[in-house]
Protein backbone atom coordinates (compact mmCIF):
# COMPACT_ATOMS: atom_id res chain seq x y z
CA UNK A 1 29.10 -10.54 -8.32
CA UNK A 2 26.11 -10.42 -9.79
CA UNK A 3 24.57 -10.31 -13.63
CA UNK A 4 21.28 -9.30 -14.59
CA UNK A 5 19.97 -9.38 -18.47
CA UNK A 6 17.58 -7.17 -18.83
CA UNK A 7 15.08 -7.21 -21.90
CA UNK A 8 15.93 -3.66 -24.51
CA UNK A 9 12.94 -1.56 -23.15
CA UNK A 10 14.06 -2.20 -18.95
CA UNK A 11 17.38 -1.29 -20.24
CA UNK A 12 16.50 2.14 -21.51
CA UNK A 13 13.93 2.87 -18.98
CA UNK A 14 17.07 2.23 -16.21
CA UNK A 15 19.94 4.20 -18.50
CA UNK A 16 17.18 7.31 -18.57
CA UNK A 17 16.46 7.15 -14.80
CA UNK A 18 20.27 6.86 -14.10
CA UNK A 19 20.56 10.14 -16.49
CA UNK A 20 17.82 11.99 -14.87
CA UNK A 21 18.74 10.94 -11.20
CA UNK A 22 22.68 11.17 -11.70
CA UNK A 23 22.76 7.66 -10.25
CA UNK A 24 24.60 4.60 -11.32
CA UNK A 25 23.01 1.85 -12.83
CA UNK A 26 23.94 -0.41 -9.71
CA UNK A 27 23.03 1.65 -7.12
CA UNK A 28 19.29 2.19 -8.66
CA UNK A 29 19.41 -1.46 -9.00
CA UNK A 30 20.62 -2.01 -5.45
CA UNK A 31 18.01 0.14 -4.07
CA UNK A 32 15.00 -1.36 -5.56
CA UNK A 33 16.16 -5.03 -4.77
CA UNK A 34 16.58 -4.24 -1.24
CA UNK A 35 12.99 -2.41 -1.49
CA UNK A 36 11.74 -5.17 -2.79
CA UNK A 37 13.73 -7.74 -0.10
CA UNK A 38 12.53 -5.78 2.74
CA UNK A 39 8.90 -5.65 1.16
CA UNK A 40 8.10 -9.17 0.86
CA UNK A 41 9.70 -10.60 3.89
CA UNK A 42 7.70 -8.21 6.60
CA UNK A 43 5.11 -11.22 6.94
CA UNK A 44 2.43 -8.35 7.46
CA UNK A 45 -1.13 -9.41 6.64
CA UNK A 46 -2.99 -7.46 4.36
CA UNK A 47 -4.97 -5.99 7.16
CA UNK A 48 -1.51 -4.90 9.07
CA UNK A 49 -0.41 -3.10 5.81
CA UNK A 50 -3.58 -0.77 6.18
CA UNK A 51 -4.42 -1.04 9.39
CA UNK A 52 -4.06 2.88 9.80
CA UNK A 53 -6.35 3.93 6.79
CA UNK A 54 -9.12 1.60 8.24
CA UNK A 55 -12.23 3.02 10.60
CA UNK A 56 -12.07 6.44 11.51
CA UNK A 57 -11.71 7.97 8.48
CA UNK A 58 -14.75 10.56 7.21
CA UNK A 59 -16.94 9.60 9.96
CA UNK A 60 -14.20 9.91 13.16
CA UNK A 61 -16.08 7.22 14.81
CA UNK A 62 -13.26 4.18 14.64
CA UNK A 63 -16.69 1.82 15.34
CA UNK A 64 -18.61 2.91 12.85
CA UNK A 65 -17.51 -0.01 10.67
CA UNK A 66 -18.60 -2.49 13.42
CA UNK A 67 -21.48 -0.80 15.31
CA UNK A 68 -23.58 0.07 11.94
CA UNK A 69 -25.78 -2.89 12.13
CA UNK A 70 -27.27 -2.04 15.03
CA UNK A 71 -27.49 1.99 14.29
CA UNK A 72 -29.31 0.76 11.67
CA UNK A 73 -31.72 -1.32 13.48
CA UNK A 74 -32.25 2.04 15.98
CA UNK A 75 -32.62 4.52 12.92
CA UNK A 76 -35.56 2.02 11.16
CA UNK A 77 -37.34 1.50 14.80
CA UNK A 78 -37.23 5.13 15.15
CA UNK A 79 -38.84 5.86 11.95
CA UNK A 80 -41.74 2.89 11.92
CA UNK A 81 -42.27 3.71 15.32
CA UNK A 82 -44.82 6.46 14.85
């Protein structure tokens, strides 16, 4: 078994979700410690987290982020080429 203090404003931010979700205080608790558990032990990099909002997004080219030097270089040789 386990005890937790919690400081007077934690307390009555818990007892109000417990009202509003017709949950017990220890299963709320529960919940969020084994959110939190299985969070920080994935040993994802930062980069694995958001792997799948990365590159393609707006554009639909997933190399835009890594080709744009060089589409660059084209677009200014194109233009002072004249």
């Amino acid at each position: 078994m386990l005890n937790v203090r919690l400081d007077k404003e934690m307390e009555r931010k818990l007892n109000s979700y417990s009202q509003q979700k017709n949950l017990s205080k220890t299963a709320i608790v529960k919940e969020a410690l084994e959110a939190y558990l299985t969070k920080t032990q994935r040993n994802e990099s930062p980069y694995e987290v958001g792997k799948d909002l990365f590159g393609s997004d707006g554009s639909g080219n997933a190399k835009a982020s890594t080709t744009y030097k060089s589409k660059l270089k084209d677009k200014l040789r194109e233009k002072h080429s004249h």
